[in-house]
C-alpha atoms as a PDB file:
ATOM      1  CA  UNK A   1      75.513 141.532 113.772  1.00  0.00           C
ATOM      2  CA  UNK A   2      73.717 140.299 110.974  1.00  0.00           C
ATOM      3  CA  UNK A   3      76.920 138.924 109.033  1.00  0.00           C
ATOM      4  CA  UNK A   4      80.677 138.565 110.508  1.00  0.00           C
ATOM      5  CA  UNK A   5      83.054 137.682 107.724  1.00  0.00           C
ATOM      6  CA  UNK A   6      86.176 136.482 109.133  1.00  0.00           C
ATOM      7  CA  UNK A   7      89.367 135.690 107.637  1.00  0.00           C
ATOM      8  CA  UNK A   8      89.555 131.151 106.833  1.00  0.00           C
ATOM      9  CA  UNK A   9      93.099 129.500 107.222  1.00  0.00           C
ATOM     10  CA  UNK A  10      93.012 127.426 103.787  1.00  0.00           C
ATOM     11  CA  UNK A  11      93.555 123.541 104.015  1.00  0.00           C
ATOM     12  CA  UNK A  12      93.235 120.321 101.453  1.00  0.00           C
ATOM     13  CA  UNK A  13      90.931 118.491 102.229  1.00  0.00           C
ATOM     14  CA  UNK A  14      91.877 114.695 102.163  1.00  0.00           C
ATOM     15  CA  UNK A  15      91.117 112.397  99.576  1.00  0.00           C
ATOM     16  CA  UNK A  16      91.325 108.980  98.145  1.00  0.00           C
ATOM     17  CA  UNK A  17      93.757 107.203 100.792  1.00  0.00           C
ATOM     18  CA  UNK A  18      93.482 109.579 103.125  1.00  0.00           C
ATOM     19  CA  UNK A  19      89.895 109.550 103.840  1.00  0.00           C
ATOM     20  CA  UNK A  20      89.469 107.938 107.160  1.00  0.00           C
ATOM     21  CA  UNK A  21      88.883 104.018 106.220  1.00  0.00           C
ATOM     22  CA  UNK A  22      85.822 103.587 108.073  1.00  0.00           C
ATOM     23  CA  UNK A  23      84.070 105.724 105.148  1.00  0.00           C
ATOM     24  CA  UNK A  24      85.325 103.203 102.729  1.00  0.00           C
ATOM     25  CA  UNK A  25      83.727 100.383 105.106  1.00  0.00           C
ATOM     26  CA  UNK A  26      80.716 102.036 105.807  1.00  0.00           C
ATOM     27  CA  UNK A  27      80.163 102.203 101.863  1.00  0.00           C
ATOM     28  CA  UNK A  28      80.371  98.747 101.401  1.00  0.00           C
ATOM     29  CA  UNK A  29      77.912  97.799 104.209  1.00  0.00           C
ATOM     30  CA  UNK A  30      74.333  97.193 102.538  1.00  0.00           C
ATOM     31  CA  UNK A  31      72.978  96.907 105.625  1.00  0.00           C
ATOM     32  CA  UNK A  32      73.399 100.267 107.184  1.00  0.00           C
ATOM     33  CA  UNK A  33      71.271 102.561 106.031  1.00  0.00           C
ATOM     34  CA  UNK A  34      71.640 105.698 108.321  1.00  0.00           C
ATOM     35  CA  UNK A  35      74.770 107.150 109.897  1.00  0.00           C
ATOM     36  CA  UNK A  36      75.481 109.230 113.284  1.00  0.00           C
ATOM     37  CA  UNK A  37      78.697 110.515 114.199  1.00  0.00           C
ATOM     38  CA  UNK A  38      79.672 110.348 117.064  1.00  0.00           C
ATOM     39  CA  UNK A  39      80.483 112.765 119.324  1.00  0.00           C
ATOM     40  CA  UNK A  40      78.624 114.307 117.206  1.00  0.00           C
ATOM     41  CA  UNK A  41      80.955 117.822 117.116  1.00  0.00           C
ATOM     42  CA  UNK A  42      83.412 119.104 118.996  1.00  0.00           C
ATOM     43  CA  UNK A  43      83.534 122.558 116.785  1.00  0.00           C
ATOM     44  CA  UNK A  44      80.268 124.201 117.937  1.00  0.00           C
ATOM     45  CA  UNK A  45      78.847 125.699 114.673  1.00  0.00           C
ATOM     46  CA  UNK A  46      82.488 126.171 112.827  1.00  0.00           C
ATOM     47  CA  UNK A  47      83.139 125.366 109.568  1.00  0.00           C
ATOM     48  CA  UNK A  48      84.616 122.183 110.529  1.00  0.00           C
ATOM     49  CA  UNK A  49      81.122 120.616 111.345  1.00  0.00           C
ATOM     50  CA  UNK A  50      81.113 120.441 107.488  1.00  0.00           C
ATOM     51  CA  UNK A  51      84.087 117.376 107.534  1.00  0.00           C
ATOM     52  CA  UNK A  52      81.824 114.424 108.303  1.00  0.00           C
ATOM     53  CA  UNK A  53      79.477 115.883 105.735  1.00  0.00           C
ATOM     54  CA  UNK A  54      82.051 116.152 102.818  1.00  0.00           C
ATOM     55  CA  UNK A  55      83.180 112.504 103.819  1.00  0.00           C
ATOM     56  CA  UNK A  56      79.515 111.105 104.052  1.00  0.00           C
ATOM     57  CA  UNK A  57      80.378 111.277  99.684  1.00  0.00           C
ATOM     58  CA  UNK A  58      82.604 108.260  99.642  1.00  0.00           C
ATOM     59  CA  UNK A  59      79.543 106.245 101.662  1.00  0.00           C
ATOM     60  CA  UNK A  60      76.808 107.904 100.223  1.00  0.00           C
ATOM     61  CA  UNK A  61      74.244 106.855 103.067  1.00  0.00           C
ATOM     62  CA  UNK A  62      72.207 109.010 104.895  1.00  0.00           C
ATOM     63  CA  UNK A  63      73.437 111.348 108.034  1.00  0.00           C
ATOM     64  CA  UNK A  64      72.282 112.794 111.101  1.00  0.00           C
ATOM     65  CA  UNK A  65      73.851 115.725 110.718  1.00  0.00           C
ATOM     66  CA  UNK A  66      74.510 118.174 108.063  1.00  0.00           C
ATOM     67  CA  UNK A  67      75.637 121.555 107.767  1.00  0.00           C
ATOM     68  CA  UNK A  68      73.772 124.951 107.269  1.00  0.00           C
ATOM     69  CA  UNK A  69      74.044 128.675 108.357  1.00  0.00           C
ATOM     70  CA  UNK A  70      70.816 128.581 110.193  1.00  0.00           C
ATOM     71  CA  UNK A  71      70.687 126.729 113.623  1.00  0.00           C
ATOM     72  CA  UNK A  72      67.380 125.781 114.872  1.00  0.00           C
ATOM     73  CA  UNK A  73      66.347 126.603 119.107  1.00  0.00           C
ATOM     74  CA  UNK A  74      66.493 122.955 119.331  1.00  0.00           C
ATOM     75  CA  UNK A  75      70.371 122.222 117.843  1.00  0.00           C
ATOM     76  CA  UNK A  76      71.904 122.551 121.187  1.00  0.00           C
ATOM     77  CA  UNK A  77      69.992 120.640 123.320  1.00  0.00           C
ATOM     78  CA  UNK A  78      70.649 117.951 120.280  1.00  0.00           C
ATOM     79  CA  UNK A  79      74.291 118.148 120.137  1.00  0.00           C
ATOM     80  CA  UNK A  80      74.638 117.609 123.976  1.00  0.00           C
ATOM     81  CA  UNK A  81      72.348 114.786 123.406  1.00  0.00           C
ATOM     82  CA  UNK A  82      74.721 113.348 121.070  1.00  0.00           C
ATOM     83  CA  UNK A  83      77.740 113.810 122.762  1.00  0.00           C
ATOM     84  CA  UNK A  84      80.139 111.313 123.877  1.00  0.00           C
ATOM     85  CA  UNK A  85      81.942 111.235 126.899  1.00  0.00           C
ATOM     86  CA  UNK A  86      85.662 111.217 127.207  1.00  0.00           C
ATOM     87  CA  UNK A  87      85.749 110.246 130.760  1.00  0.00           C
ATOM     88  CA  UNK A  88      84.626 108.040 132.917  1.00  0.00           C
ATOM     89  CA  UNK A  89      82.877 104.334 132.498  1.00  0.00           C
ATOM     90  CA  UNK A  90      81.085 105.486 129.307  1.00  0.00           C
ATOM     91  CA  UNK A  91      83.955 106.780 127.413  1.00  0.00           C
ATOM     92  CA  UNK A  92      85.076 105.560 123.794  1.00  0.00           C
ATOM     93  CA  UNK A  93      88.378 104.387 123.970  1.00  0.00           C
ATOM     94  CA  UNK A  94      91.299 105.034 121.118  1.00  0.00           C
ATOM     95  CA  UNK A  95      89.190 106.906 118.994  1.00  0.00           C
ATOM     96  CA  UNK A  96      91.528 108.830 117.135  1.00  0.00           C
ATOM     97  CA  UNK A  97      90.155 112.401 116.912  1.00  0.00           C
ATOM     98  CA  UNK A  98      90.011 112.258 120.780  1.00  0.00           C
END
């Protein structure tokens, strides 16, 4: 199927105070000149891959990801790469989208 429109539940999207405060911090950091998040999605290629990419505007620094409709032989292999665990000795603790 070359295109599958499906109906999209509509949602604000958050702004001003209620855009996560680490974008805020991250903005003010001068020394940090890249940014990876991590895990780096949960939401394998859904529209809500696009979330850290519309807040990436408040810090305006360069990303790992973005968002596109074309997905490259090499993005899955990538994402699993840059996956955190949620178990076990290497797992992020209180991280709140968890």
């Amino acid at each position: 199927m070359e295109h599958l429109a499906l109906p999209l539940s509509l949602a604000p999207l958050p702004t001003g105070t209620q855009v996560p405060s680490v974008y805020r911090w991250l903005a003010a950091q001068a020394d940090v000149h890249v940014v990876a998040e991590l895990p780096a999605s949960r939401y394998r290629m859904e529209r809500l891959d696009a979330l850290p990419m519309y807040f990436s505007s408040v810090h305006w620094k360069r990303t790992l990801q973005g968002f596109t409709g074309y997905f490259p032989p090499a993005y899955g292999s990538s994402m699993a790469a840059l996956a955190v665990p949620r178990r076990g000795k290497h797992a992020l603790s209180a991280t709140p989208w968890s």
